[in-house]
N, C-alpha and C. Protein backbone atom coordinates (compact mmCIF):
# COMPACT_ATOMS: atom_id res chain seq x y z
N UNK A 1 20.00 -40.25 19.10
CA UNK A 1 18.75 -39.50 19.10
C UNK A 1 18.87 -38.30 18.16
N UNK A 2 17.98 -38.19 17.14
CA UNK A 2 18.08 -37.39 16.75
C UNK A 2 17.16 -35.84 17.23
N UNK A 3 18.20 -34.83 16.83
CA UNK A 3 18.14 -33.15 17.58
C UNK A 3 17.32 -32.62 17.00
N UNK A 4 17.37 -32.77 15.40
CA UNK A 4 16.81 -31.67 14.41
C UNK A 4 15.51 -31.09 14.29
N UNK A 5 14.38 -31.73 14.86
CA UNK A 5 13.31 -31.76 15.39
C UNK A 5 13.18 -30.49 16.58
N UNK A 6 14.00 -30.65 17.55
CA UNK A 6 14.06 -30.06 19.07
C UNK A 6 14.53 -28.46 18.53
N UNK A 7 16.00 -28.56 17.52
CA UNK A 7 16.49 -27.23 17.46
C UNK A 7 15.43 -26.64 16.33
N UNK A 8 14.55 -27.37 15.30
CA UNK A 8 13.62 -26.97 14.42
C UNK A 8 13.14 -25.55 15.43
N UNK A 9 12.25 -27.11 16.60
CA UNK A 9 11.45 -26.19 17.28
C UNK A 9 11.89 -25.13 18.01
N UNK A 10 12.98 -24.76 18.62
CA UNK A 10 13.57 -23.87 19.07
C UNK A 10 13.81 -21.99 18.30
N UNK A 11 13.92 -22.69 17.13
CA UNK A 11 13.75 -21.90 16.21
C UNK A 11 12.72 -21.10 15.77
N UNK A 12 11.59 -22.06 15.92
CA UNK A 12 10.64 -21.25 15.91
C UNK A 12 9.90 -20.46 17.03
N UNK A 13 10.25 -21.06 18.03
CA UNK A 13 9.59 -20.45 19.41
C UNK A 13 10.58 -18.79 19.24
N UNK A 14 11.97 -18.89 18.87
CA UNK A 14 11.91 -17.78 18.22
C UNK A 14 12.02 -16.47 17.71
N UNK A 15 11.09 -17.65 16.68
CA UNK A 15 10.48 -16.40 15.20
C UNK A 15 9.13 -16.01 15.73
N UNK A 16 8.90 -16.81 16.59
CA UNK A 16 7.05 -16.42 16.35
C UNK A 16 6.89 -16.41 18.26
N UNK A 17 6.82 -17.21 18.63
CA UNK A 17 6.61 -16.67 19.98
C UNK A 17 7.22 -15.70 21.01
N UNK A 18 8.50 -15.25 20.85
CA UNK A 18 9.18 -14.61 21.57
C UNK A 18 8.98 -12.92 20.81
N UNK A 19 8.54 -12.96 19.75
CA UNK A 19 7.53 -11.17 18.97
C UNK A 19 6.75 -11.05 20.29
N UNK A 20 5.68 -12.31 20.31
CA UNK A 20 4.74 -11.84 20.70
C UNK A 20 4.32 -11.44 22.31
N UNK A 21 5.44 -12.26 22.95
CA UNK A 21 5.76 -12.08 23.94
C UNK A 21 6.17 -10.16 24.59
N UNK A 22 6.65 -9.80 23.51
CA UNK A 22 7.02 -8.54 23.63
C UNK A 22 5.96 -7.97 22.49
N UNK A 23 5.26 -8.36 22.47
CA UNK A 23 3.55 -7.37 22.08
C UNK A 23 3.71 -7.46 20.33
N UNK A 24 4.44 -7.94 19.91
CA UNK A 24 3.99 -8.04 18.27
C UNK A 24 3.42 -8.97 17.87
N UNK A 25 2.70 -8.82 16.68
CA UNK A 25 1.84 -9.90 16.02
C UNK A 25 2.41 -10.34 14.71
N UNK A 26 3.06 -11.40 14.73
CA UNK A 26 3.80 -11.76 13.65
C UNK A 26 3.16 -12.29 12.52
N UNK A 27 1.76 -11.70 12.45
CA UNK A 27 1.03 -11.59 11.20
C UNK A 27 1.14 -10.63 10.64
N UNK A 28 1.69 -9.27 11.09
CA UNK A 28 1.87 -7.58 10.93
C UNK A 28 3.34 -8.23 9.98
N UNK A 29 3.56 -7.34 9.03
CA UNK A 29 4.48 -7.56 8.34
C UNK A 29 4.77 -5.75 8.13
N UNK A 30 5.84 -5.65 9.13
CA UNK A 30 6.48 -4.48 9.48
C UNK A 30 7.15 -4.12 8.28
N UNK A 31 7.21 -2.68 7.88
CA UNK A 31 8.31 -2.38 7.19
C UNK A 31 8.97 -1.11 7.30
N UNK A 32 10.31 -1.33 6.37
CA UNK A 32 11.45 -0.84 6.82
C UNK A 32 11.60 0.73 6.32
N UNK A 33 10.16 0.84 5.69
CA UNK A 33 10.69 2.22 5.16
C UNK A 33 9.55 2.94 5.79
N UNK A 34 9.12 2.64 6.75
CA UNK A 34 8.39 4.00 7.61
C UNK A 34 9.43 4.93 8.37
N UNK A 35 8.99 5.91 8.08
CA UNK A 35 9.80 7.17 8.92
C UNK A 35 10.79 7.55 7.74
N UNK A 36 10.71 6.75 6.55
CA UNK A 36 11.65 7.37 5.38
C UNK A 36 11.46 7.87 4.30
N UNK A 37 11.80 8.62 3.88
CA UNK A 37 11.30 9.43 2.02
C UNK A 37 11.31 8.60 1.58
N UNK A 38 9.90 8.47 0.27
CA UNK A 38 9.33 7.69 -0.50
C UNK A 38 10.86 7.43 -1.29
N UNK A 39 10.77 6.32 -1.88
CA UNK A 39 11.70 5.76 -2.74
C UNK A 39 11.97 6.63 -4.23
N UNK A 40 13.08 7.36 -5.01
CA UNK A 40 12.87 8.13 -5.95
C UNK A 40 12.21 6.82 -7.68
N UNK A 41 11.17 7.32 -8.17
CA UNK A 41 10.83 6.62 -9.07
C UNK A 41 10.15 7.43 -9.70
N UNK A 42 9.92 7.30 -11.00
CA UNK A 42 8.72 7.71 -12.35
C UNK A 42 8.38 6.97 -13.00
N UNK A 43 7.17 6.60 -12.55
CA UNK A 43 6.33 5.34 -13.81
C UNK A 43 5.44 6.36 -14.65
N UNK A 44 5.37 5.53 -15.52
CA UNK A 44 4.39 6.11 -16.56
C UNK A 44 2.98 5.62 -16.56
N UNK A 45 2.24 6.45 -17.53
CA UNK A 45 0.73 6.04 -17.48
C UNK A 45 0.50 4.94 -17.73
N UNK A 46 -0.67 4.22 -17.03
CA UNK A 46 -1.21 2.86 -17.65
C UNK A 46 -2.32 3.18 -18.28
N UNK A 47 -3.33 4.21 -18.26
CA UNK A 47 -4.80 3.91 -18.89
C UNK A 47 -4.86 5.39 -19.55
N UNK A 48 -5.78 5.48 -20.84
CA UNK A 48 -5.76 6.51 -21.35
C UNK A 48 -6.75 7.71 -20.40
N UNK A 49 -6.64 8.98 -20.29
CA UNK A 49 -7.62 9.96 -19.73
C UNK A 49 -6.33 9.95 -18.21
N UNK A 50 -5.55 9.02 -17.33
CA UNK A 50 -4.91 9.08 -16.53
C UNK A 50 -3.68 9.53 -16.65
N UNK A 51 -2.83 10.39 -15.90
CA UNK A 51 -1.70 10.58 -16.15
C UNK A 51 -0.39 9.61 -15.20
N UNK A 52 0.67 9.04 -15.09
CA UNK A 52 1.24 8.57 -14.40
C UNK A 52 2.28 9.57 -13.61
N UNK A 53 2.98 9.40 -12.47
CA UNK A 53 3.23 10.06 -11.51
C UNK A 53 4.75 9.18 -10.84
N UNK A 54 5.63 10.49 -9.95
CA UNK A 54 6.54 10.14 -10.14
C UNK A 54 6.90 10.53 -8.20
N UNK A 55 7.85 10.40 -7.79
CA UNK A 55 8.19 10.64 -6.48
C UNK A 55 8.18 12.28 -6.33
N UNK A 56 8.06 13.12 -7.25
CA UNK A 56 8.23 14.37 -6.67
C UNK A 56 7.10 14.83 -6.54
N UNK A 57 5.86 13.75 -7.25
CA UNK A 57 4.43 13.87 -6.46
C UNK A 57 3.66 14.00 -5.31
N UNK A 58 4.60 13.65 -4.81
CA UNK A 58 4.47 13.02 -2.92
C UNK A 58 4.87 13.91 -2.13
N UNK A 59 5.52 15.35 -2.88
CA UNK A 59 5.62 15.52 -1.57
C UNK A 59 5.58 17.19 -1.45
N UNK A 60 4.32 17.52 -1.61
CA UNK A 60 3.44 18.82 -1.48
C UNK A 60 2.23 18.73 -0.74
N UNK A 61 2.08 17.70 -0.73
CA UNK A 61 0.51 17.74 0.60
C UNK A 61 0.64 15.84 1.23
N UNK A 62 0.06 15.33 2.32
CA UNK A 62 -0.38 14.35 2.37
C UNK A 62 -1.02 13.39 1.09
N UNK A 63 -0.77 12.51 1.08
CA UNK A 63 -1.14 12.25 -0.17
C UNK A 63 -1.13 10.15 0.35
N UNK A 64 -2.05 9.42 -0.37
CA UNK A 64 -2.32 8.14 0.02
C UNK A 64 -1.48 7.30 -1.23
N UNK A 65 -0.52 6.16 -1.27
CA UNK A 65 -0.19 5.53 -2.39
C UNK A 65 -0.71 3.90 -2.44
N UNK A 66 -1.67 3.72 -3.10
CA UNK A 66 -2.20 2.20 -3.25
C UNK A 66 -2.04 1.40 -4.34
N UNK A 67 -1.02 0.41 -4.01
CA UNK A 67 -0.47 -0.40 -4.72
C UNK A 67 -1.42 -1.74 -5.09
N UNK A 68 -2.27 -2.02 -6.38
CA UNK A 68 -3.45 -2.81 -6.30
C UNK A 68 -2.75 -3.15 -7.90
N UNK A 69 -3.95 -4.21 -8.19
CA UNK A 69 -3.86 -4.92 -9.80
C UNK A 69 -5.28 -5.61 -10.30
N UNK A 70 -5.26 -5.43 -11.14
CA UNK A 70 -6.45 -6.08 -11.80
C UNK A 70 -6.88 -7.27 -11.63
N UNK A 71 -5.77 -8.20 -11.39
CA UNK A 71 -6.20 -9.73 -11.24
C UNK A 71 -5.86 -10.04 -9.76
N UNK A 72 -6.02 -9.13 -8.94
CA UNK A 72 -6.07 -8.88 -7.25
C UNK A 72 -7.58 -9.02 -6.97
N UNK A 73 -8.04 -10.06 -6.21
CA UNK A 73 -9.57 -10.17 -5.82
C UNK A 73 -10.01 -9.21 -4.75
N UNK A 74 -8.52 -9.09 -3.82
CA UNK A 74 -9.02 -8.26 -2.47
C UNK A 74 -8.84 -6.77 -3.09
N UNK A 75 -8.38 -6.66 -4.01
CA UNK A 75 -8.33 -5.04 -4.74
C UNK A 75 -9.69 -4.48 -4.56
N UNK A 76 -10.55 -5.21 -5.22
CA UNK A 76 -11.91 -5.26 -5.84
C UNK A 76 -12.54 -4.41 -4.51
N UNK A 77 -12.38 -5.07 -3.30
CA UNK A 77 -13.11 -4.81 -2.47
C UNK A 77 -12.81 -3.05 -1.53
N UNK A 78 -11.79 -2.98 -1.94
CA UNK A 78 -11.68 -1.62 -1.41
C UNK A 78 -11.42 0.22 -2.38
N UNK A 79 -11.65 -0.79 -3.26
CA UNK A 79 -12.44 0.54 -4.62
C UNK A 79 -13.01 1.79 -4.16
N UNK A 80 -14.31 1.33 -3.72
CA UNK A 80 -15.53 1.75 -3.05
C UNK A 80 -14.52 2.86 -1.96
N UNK A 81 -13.98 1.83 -0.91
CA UNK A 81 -13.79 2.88 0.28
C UNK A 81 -12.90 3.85 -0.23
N UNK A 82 -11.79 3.72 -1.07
CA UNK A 82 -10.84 4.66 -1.70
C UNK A 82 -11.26 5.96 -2.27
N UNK A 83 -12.01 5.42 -2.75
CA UNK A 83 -12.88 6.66 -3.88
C UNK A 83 -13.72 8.10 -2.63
N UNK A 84 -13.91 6.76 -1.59
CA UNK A 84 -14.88 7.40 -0.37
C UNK A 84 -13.92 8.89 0.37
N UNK A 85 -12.43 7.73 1.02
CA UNK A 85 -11.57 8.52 1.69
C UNK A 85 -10.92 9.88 0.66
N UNK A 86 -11.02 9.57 -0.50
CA UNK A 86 -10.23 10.85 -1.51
C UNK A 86 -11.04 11.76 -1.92
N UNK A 87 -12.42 11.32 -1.61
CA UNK A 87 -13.75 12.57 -1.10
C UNK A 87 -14.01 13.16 -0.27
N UNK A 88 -13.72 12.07 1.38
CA UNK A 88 -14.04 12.78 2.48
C UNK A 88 -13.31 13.90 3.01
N UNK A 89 -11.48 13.26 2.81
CA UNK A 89 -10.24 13.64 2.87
C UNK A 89 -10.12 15.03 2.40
N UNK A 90 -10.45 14.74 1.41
CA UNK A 90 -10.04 15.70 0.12
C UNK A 90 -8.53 15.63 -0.26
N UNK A 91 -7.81 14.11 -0.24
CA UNK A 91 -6.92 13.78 -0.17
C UNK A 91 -6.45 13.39 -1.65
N UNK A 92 -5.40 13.31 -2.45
CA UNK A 92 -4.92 12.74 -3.63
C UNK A 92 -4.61 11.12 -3.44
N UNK A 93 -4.98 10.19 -3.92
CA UNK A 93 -4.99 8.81 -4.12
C UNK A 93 -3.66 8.39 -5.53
N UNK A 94 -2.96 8.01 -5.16
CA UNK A 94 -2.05 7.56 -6.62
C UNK A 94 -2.34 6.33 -6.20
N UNK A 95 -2.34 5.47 -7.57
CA UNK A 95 -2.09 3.82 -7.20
C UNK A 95 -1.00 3.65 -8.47
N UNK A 96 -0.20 3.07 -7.89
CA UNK A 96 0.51 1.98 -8.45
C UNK A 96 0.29 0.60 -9.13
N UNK A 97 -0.19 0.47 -10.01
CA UNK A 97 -0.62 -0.94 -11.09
C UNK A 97 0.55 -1.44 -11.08
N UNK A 98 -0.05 -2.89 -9.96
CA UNK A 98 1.51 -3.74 -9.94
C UNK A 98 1.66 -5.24 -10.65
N UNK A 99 2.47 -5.57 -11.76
CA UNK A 99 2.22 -6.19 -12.27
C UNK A 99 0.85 -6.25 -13.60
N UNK A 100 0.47 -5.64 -14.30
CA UNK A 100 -0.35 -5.55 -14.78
C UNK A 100 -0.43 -5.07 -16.11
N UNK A 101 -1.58 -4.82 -16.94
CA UNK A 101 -1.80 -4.40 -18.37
C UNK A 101 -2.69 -3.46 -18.62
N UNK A 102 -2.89 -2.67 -19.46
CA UNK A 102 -3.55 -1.35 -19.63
C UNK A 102 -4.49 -1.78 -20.29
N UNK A 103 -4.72 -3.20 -20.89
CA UNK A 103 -5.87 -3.94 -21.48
C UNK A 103 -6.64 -4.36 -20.47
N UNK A 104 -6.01 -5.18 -19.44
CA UNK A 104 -6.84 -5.70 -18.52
C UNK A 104 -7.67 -4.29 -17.04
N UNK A 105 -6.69 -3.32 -17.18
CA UNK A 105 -6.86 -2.73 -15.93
C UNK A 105 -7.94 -1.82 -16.42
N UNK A 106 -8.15 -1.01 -17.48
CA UNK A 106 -9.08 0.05 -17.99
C UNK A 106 -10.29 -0.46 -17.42
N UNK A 107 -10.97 -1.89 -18.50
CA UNK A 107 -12.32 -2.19 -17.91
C UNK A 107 -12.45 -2.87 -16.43
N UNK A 108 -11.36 -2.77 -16.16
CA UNK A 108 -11.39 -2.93 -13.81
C UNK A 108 -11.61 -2.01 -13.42
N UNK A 109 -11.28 -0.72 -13.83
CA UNK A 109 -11.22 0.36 -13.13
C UNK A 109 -12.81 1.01 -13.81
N UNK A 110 -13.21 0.57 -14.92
CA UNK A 110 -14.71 0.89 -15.11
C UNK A 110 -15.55 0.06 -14.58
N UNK A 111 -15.22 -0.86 -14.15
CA UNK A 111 -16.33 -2.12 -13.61
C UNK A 111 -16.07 -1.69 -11.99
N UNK A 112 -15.28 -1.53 -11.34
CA UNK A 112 -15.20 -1.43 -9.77
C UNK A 112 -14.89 -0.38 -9.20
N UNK A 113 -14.37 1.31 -10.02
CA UNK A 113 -14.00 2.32 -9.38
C UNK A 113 -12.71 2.71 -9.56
N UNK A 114 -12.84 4.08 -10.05
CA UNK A 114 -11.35 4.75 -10.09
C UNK A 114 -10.99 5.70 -8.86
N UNK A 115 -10.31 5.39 -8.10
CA UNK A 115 -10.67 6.56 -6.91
C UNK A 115 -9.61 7.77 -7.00
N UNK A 116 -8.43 7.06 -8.32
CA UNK A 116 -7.14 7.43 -8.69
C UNK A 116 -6.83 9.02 -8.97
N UNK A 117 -5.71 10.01 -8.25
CA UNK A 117 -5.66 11.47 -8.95
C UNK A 117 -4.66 10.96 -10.30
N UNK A 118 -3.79 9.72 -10.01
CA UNK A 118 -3.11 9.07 -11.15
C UNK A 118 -2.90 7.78 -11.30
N UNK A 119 -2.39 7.35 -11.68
CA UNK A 119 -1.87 5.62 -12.27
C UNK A 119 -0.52 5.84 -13.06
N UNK A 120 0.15 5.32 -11.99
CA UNK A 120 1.40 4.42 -12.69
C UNK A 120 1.78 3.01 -12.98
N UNK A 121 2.22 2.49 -13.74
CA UNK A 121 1.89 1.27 -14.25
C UNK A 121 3.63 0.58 -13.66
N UNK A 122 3.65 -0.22 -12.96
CA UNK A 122 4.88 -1.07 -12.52
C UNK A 122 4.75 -2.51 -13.28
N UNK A 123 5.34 -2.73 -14.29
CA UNK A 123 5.09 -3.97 -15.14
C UNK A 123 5.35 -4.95 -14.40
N UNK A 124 7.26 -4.18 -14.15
CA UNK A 124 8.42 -5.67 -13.73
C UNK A 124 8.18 -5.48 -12.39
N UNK A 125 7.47 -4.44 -11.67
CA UNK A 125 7.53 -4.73 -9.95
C UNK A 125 8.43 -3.79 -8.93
N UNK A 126 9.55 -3.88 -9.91
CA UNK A 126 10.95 -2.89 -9.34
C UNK A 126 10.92 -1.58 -8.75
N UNK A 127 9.39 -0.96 -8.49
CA UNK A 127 9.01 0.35 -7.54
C UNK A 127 8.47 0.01 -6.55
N UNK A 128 7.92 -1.06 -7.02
CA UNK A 128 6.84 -2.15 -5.78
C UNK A 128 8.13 -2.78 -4.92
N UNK A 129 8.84 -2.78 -5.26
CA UNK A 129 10.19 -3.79 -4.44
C UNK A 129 10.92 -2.56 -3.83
N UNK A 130 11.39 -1.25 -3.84
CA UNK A 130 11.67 -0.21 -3.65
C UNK A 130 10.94 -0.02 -2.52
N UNK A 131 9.59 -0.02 -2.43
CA UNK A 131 8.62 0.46 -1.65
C UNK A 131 8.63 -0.65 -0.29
N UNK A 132 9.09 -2.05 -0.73
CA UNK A 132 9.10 -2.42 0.48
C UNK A 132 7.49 -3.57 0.28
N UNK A 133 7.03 -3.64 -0.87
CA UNK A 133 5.48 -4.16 -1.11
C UNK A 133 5.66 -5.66 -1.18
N UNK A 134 4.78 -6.52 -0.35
CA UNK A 134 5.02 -7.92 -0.57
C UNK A 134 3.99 -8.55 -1.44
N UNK A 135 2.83 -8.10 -1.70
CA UNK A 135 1.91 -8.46 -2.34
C UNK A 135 0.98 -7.07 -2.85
N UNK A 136 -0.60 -7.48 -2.98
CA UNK A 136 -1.61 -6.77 -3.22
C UNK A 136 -2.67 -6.86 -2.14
N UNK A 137 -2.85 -6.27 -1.87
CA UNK A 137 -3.21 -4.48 -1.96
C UNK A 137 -2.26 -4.21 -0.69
N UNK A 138 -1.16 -3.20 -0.91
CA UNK A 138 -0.82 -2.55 0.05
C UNK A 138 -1.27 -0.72 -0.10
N UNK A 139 -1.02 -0.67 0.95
CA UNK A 139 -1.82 1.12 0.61
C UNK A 139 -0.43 1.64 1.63
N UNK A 140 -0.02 2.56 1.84
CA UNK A 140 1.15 3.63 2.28
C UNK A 140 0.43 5.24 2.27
N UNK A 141 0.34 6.14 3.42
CA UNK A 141 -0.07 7.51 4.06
C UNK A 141 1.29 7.97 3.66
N UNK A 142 1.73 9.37 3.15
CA UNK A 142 1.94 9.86 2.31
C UNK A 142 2.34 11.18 3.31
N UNK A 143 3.26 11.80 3.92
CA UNK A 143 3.19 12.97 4.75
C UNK A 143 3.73 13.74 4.07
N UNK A 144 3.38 15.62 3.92
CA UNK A 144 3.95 16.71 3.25
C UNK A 144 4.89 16.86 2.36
N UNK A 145 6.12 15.80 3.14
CA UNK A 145 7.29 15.98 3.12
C UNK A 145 7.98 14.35 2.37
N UNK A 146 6.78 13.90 1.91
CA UNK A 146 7.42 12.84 1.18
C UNK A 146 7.94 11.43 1.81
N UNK A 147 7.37 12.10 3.36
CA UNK A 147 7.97 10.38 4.24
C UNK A 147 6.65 9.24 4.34
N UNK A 148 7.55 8.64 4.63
CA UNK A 148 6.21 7.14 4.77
C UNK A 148 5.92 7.38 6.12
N UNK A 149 4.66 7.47 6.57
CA UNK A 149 4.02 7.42 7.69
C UNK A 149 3.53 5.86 8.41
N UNK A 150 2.87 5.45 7.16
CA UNK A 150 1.87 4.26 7.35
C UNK A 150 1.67 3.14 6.62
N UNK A 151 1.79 2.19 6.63
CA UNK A 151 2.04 0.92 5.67
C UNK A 151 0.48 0.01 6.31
N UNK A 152 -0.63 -0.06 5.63
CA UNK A 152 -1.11 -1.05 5.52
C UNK A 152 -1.29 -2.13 4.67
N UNK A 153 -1.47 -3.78 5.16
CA UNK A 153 -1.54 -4.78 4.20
C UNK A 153 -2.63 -5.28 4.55
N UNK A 154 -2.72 -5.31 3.02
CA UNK A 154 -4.72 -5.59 2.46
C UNK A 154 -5.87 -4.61 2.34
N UNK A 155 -6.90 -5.32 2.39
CA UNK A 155 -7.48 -4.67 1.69
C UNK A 155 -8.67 -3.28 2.42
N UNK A 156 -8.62 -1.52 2.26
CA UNK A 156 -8.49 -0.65 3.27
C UNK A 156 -10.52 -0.88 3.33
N UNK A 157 -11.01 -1.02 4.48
CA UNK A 157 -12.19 -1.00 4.14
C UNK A 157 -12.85 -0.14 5.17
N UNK A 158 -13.99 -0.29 5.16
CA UNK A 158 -14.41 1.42 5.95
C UNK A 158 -14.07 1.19 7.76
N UNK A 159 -14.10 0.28 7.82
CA UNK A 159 -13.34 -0.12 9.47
C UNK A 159 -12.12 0.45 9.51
N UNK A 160 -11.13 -0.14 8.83
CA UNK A 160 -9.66 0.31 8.55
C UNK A 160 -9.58 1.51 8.95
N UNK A 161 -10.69 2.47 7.69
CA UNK A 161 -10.36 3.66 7.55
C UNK A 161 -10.78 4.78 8.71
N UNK A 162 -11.76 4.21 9.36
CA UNK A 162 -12.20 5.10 10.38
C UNK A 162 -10.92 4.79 11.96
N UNK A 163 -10.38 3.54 11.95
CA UNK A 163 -9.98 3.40 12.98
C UNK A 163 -8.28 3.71 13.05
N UNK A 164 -8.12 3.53 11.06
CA UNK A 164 -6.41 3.83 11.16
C UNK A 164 -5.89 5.07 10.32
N UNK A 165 -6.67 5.20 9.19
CA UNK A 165 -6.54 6.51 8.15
C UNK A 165 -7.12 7.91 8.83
N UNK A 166 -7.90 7.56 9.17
CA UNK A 166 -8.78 8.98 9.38
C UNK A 166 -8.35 9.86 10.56
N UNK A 167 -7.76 9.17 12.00
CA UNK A 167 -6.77 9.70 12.50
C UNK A 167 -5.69 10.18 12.60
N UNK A 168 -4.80 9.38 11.58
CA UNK A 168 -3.63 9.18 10.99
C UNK A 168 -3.92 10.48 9.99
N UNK A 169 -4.63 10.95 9.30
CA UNK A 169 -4.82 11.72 8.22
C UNK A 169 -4.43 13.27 8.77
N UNK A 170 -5.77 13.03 10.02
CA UNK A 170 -5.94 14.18 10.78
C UNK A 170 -4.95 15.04 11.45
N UNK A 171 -3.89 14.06 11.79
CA UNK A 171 -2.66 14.22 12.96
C UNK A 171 -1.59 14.74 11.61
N UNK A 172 -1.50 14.06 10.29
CA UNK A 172 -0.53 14.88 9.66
C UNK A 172 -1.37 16.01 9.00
N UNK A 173 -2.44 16.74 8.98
CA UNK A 173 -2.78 17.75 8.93
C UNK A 173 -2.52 18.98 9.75
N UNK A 174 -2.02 18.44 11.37
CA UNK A 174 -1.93 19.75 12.31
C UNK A 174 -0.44 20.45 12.34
């Protein structure tokens, strides 16, 4: 008789059912650098009129880091709210251009919203991998002191922001 089937399944009961059993959702893709100083890095500018920004940016006020790209569809969609929260906030927005080109990203960021205080341009990825980023759009809360507070994945939209940023914002303000 063959096992490989039985211990497959064993395996997965787990990876995935025994999280949830103890209250996680193994759709949440936890990471390892909350509660830790931002990763040390300096990217440079991607678009002209923007300046690019470096880790010693991070860490004089709260500050939001959103890791997005031009040829990201779910990017598109949270433009709008970004631009919103770095108004309401009165918060600094850096994004990180991951994977990307200063040809393609200029007319994205004129067609859908710059909400950006800067842009750094990550060609090869290697700040995005630092950071702990598995894809696009991740966004990361930004505390005084340069630590990671908050890791969300996808895309931040005005739900998000009222139910996870805007508290979260408030509490590292006091």
């Amino acid at each position: 008789m063959n096992k490989i089937p039985l211990i497959l399944f064993a395996v997965l009961v787990v990876f995935f059912v025994v999280p949830m059993l103890k209250g996680k959702d193994p759709a949440i893709l936890e990471s390892v650098m909350l509660g830790k100083q931002v990763p040390e890095f300096s990217l440079p500018a991607v678009v002209k009129g923007k300046k690019g920004f470096s880790s010693k940016d991070l860490r004089a006020t709260p500050a939001i880091v959103n890791v997005f790209s031009s040829w990201c569809m779910e990017c598109r969609l949270e433009q709008g709210t970004l631009e919103a929260i770095g108004q309401i906030e009165n918060i600094p927005i850096y994004g990180i251009d991951y994977k990307d080109t200063p040809e393609k990203l200029a007319p994205w960021l004129k067609e859908h919203g710059d909400p950006y205080t800067a842009i750094g341009t990550d060609t090869d990825g290697h700040v995005a991998i630092d950071w702990g980023v598995y894809g696009v759009p991740e966004t990361f809360v930004i505390d005084a002191k340069g630590i990671i507070r908050y890791k969300y994945v996808g895309a931040v939209t005005d739900e998000v922001y009222r139910a996870i940023f805007r508290p979260l914002l408030a509490e590292l303000r006091q």
